[in-house]
PDB file of N, CA and C in Angstrom:
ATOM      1  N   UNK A   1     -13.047  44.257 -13.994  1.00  0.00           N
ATOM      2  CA  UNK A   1     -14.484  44.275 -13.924  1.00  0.00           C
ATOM      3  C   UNK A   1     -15.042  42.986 -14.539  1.00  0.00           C
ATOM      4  N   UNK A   2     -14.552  42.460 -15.781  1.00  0.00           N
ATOM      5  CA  UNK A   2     -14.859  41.065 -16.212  1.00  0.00           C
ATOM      6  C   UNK A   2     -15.235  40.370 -15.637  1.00  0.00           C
ATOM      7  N   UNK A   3     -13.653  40.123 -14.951  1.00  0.00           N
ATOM      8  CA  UNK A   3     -13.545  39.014 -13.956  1.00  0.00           C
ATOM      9  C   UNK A   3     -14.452  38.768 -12.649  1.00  0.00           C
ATOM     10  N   UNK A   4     -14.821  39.826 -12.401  1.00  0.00           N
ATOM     11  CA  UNK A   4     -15.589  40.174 -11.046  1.00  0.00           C
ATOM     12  C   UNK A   4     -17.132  39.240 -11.862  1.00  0.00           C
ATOM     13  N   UNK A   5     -17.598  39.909 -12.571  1.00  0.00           N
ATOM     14  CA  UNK A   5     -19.037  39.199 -13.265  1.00  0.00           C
ATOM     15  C   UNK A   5     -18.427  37.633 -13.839  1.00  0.00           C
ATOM     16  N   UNK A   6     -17.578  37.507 -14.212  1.00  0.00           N
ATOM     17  CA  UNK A   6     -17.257  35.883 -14.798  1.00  0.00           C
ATOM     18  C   UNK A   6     -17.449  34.972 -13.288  1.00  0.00           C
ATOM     19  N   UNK A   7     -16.828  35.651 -12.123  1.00  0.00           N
ATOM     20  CA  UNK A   7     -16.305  34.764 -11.177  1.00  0.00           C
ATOM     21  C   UNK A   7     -17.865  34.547 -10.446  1.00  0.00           C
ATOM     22  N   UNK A   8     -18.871  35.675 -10.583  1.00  0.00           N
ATOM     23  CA  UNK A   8     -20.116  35.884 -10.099  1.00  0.00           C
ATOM     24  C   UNK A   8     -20.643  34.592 -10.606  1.00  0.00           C
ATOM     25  N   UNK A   9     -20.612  34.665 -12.196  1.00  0.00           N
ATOM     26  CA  UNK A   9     -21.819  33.595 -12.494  1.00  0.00           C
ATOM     27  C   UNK A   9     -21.356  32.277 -13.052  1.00  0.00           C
ATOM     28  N   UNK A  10     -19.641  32.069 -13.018  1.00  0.00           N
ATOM     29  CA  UNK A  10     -19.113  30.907 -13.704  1.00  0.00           C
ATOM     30  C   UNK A  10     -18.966  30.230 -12.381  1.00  0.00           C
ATOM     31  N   UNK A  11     -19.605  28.680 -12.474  1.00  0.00           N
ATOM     32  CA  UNK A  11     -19.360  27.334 -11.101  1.00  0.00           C
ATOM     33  C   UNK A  11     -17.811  27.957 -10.547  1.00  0.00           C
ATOM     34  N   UNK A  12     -17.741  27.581  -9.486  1.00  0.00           N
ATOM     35  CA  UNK A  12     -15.553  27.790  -8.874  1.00  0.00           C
ATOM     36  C   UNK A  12     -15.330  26.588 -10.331  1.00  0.00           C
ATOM     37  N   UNK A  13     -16.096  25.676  -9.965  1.00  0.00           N
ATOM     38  CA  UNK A  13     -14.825  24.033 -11.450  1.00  0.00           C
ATOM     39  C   UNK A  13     -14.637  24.824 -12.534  1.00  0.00           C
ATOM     40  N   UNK A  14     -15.741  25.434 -12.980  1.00  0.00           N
ATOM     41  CA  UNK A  14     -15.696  25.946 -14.548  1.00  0.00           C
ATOM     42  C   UNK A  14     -14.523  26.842 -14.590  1.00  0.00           C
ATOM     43  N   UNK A  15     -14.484  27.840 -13.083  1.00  0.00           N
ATOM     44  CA  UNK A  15     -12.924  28.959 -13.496  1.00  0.00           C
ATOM     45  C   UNK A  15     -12.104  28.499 -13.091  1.00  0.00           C
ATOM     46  N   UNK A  16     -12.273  27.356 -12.454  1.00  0.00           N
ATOM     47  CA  UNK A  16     -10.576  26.350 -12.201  1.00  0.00           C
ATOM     48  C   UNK A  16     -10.158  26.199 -13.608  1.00  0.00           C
ATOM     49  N   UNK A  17     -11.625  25.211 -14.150  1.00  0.00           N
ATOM     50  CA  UNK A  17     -10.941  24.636 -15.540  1.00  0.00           C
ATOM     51  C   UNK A  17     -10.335  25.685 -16.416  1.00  0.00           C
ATOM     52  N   UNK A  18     -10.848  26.652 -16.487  1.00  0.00           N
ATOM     53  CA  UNK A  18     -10.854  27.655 -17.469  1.00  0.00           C
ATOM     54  C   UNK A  18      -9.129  28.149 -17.398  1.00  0.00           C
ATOM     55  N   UNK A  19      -8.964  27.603 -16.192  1.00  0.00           N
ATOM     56  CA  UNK A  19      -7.597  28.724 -15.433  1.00  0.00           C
ATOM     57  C   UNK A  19      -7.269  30.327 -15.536  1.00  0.00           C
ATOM     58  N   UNK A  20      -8.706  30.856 -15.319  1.00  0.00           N
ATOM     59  CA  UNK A  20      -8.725  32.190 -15.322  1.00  0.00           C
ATOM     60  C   UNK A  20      -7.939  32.543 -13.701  1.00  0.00           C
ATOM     61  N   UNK A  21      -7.475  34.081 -14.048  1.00  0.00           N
ATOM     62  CA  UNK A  21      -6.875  34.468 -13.134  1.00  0.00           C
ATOM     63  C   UNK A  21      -7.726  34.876 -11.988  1.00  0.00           C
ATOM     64  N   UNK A  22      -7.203  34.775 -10.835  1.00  0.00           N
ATOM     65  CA  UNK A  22      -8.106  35.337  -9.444  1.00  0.00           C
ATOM     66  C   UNK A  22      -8.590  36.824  -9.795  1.00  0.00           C
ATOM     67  N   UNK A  23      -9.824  36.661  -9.009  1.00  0.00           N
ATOM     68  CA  UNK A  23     -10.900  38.598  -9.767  1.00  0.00           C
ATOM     69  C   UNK A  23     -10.424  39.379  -8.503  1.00  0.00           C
ATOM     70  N   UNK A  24     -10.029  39.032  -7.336  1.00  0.00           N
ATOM     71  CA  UNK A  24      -9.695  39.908  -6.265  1.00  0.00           C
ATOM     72  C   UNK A  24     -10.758  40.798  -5.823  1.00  0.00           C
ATOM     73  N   UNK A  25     -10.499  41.974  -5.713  1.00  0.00           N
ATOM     74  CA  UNK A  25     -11.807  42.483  -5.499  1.00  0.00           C
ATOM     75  C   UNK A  25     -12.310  42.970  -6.377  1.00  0.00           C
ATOM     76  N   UNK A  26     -12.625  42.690  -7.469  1.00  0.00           N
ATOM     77  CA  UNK A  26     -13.854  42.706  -8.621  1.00  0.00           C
ATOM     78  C   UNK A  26     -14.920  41.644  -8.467  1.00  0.00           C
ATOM     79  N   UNK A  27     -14.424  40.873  -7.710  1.00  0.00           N
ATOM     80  CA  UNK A  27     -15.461  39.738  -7.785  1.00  0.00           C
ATOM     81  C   UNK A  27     -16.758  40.332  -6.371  1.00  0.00           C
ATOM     82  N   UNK A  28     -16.822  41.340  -5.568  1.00  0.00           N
ATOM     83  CA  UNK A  28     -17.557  41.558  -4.913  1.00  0.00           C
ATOM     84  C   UNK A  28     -18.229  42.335  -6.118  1.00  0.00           C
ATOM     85  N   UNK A  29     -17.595  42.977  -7.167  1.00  0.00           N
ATOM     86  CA  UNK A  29     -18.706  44.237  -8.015  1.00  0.00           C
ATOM     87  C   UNK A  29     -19.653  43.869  -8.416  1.00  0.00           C
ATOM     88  N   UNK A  30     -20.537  42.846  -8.795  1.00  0.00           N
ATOM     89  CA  UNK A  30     -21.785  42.732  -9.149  1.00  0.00           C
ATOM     90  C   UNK A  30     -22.858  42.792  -7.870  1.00  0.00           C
ATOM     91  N   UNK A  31     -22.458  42.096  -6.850  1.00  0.00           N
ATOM     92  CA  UNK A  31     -23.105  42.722  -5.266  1.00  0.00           C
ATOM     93  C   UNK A  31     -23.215  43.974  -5.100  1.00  0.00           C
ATOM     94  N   UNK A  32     -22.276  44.762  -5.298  1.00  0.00           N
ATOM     95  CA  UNK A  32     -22.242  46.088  -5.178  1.00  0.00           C
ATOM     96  C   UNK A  32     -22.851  47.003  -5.772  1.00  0.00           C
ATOM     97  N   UNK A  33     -22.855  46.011  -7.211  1.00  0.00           N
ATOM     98  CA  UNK A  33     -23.761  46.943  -8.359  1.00  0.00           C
ATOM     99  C   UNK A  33     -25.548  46.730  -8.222  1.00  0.00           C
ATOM    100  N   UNK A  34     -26.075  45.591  -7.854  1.00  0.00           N
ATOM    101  CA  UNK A  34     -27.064  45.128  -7.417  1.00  0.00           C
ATOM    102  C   UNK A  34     -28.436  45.796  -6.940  1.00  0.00           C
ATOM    103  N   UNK A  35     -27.642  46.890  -5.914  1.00  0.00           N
ATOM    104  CA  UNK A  35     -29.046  47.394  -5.080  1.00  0.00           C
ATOM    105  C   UNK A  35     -29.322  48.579  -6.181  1.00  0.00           C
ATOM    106  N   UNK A  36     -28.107  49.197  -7.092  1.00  0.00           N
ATOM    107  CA  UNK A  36     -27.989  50.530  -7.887  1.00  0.00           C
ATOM    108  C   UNK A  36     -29.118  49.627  -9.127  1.00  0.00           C
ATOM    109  N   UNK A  37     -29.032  48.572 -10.138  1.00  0.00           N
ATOM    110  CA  UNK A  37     -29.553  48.052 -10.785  1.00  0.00           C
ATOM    111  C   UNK A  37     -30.839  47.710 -10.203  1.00  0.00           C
ATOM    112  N   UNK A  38     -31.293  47.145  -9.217  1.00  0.00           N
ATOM    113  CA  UNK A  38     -32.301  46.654  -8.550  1.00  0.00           C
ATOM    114  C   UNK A  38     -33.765  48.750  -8.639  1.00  0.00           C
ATOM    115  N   UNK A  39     -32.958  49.219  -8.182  1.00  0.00           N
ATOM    116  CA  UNK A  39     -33.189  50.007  -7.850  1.00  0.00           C
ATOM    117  C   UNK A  39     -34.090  51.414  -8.846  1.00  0.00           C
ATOM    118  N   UNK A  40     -32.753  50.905 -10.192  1.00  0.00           N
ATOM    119  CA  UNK A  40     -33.451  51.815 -11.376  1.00  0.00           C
ATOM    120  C   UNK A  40     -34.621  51.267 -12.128  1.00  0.00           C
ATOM    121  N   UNK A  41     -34.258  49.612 -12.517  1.00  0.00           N
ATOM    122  CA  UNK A  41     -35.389  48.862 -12.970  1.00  0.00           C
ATOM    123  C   UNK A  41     -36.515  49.137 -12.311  1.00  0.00           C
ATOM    124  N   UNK A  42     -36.693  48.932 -10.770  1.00  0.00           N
ATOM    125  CA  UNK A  42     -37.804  49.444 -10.168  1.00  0.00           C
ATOM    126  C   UNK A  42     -38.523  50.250 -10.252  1.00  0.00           C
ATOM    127  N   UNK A  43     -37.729  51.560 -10.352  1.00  0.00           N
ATOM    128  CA  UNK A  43     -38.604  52.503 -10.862  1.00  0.00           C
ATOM    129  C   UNK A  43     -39.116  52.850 -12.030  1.00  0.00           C
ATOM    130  N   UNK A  44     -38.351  52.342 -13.201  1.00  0.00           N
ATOM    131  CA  UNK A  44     -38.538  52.137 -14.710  1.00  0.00           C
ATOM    132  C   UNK A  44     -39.675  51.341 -14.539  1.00  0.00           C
ATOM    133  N   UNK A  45     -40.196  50.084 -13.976  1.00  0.00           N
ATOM    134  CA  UNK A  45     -41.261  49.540 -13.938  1.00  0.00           C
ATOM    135  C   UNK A  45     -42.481  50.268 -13.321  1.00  0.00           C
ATOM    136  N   UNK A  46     -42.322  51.415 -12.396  1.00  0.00           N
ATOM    137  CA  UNK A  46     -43.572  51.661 -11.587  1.00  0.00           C
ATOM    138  C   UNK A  46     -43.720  52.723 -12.106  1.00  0.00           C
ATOM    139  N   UNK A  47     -42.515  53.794 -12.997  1.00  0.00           N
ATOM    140  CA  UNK A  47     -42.923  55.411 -13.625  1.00  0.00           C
ATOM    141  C   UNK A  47     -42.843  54.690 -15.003  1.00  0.00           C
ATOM    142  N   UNK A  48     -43.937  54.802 -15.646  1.00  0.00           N
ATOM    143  CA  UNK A  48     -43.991  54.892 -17.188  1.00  0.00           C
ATOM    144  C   UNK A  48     -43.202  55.868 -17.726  1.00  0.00           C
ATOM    145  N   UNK A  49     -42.834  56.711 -17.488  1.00  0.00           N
ATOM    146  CA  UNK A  49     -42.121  57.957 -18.310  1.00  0.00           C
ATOM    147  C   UNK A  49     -40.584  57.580 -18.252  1.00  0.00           C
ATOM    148  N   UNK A  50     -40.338  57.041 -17.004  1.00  0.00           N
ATOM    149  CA  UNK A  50     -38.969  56.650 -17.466  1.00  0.00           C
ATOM    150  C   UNK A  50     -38.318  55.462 -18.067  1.00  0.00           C
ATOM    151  N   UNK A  51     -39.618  54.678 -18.457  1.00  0.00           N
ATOM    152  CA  UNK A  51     -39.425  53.840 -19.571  1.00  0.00           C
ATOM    153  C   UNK A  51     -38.538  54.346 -21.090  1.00  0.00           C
ATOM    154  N   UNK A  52     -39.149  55.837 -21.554  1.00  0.00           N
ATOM    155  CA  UNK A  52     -38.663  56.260 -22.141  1.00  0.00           C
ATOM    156  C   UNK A  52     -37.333  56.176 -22.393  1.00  0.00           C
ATOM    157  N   UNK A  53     -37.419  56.787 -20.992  1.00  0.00           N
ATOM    158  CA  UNK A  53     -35.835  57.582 -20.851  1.00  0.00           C
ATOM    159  C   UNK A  53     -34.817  56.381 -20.697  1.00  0.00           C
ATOM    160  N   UNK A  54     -34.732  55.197 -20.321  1.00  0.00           N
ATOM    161  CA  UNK A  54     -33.737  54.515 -20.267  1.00  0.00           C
ATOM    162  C   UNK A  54     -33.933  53.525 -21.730  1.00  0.00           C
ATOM    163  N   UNK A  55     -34.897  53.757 -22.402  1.00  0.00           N
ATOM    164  CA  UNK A  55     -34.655  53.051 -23.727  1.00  0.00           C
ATOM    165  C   UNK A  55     -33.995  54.304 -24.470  1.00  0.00           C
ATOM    166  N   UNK A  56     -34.009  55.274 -24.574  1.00  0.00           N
ATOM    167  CA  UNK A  56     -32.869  56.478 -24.982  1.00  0.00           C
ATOM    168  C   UNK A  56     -31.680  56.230 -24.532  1.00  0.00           C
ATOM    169  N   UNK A  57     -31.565  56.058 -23.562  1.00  0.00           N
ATOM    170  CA  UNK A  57     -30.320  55.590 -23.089  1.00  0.00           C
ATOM    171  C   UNK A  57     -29.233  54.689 -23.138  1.00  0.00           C
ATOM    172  N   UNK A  58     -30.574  53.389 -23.467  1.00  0.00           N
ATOM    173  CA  UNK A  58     -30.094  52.221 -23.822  1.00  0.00           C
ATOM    174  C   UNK A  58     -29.339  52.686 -25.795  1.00  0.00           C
ATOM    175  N   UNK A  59     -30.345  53.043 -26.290  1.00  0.00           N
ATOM    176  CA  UNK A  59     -30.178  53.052 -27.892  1.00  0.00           C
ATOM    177  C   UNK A  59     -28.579  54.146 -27.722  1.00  0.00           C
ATOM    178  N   UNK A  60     -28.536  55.351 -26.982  1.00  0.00           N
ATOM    179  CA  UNK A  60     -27.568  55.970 -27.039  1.00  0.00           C
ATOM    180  C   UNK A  60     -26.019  55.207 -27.103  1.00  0.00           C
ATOM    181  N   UNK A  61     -26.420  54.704 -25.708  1.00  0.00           N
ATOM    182  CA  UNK A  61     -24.947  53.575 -24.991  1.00  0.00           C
ATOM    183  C   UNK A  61     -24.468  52.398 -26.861  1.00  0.00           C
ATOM    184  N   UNK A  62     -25.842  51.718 -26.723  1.00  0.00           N
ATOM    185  CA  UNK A  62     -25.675  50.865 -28.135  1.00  0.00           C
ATOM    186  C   UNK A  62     -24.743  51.830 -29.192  1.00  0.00           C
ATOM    187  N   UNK A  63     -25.574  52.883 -29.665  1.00  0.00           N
ATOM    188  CA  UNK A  63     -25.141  53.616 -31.081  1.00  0.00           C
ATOM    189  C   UNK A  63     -23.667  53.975 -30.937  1.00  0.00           C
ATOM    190  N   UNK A  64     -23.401  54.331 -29.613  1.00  0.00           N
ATOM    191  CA  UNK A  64     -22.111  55.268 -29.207  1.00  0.00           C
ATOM    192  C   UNK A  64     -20.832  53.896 -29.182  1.00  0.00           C
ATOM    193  N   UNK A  65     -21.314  52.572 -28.919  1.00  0.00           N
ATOM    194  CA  UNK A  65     -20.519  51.347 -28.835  1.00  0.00           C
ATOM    195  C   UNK A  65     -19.872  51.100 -30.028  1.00  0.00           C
ATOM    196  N   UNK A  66     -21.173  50.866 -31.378  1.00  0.00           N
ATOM    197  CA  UNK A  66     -21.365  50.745 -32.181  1.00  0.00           C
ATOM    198  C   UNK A  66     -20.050  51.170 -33.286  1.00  0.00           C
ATOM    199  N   UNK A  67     -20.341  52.765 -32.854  1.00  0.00           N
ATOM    200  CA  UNK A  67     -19.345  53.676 -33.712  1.00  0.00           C
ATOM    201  C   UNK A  67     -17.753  53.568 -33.089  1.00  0.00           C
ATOM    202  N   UNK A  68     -17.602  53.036 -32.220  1.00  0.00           N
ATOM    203  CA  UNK A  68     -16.261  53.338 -31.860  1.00  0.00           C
ATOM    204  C   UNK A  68     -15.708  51.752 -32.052  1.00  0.00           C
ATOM    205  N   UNK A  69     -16.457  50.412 -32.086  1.00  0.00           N
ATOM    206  CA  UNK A  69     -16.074  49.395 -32.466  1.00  0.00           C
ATOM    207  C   UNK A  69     -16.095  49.742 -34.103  1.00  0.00           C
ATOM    208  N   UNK A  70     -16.499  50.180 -35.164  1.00  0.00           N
ATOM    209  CA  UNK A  70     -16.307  50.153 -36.228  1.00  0.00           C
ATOM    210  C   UNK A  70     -15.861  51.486 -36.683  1.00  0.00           C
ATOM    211  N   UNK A  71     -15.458  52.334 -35.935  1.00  0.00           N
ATOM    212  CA  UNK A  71     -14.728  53.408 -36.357  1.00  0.00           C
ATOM    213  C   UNK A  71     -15.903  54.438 -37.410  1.00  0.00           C
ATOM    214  N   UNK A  72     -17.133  54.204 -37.018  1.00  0.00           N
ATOM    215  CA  UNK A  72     -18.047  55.143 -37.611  1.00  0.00           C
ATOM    216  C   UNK A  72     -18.169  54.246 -39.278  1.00  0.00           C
ATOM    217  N   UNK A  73     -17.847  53.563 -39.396  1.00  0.00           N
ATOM    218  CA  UNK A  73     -18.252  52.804 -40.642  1.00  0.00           C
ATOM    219  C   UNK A  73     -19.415  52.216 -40.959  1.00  0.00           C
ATOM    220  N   UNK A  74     -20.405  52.219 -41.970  1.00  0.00           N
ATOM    221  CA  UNK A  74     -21.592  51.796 -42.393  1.00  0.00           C
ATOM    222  C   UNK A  74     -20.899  50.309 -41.894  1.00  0.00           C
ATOM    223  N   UNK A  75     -22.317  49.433 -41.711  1.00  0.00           N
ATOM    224  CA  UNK A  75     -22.284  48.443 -41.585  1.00  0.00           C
ATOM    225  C   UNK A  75     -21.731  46.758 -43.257  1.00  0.00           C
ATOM    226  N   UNK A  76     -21.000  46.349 -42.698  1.00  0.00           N
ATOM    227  CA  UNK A  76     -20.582  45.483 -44.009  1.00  0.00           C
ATOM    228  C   UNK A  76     -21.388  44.729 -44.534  1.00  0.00           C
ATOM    229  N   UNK A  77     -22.202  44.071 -44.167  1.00  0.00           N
ATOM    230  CA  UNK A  77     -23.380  43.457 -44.017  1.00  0.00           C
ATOM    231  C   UNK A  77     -25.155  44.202 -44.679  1.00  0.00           C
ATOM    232  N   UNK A  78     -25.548  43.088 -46.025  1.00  0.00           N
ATOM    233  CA  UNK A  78     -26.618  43.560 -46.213  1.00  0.00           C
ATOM    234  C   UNK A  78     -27.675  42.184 -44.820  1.00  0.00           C
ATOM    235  N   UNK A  79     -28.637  42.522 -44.344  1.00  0.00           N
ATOM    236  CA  UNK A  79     -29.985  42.311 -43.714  1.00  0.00           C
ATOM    237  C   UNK A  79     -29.850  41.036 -44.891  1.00  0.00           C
ATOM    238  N   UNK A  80     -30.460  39.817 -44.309  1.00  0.00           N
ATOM    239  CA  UNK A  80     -31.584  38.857 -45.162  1.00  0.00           C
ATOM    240  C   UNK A  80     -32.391  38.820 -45.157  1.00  0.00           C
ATOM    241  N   UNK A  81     -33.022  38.961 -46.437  1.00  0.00           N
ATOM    242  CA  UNK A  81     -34.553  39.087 -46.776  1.00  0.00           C
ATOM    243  C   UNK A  81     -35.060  38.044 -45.956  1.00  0.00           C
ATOM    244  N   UNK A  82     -36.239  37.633 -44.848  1.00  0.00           N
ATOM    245  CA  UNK A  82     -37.021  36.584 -44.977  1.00  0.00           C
ATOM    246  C   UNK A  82     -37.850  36.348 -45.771  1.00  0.00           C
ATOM    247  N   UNK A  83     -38.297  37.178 -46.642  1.00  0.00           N
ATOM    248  CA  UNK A  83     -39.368  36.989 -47.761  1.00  0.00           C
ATOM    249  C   UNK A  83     -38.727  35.890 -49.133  1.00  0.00           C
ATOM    250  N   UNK A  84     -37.664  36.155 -49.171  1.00  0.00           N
ATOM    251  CA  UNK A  84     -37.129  35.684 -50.163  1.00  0.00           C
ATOM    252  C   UNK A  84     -36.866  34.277 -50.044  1.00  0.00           C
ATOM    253  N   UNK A  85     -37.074  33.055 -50.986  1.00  0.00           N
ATOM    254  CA  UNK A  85     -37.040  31.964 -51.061  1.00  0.00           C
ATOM    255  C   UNK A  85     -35.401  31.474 -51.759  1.00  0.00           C
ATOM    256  N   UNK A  86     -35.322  30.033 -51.224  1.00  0.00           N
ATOM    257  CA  UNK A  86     -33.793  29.789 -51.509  1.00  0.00           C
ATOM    258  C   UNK A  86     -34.085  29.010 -53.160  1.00  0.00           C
ATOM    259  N   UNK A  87     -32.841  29.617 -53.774  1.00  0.00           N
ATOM    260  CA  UNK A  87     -32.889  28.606 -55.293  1.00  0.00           C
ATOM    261  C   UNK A  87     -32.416  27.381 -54.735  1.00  0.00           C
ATOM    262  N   UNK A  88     -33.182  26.280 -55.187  1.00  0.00           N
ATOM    263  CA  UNK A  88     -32.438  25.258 -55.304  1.00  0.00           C
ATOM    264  C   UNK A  88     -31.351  24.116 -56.631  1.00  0.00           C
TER     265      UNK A  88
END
């Protein structure tokens, strides 16, 4: 599936140079995926209500990524203040 979207939007020179492997038929999947994407945005733009629903969706997909790349672990990382000024 990568390969199919790399081969979509990388120049042919860039995946020569790169010497990535041939996408075969993955490289038609973003065409394919197209009219399905084309299709939901559309209506997300013309029904307000399902604005909602695909930012739920979106936050779900995120949170559910989230936890399985870090194994459900708090984050390691404190936030930087922007308020806070640097000592010099």
């Amino acid at each position: 599936m990568h390969r199919g979207f790399t081969r979509a939007f990388l120049p042919p020179a860039a995946y020569a140079a790169n010497r990535l492997p041939p996408a075969g038929p993955w490289a038609l999947l973003p065409f394919a995926c197209f009219p399905f994407i084309f299709g939901a945005e559309t209506l997300r733009r013309a029904l307000p209500p399902l604005e909602h629903v695909a930012d739920r969706a979106a936050r779900w997909r995120r949170r559910r990524w989230l936890a399985h790349h870090t194994g459900g672990r708090p984050p390691e990382y404190a936030p930087r203040d922007p308020t806070a000024t640097r000592a010099r």
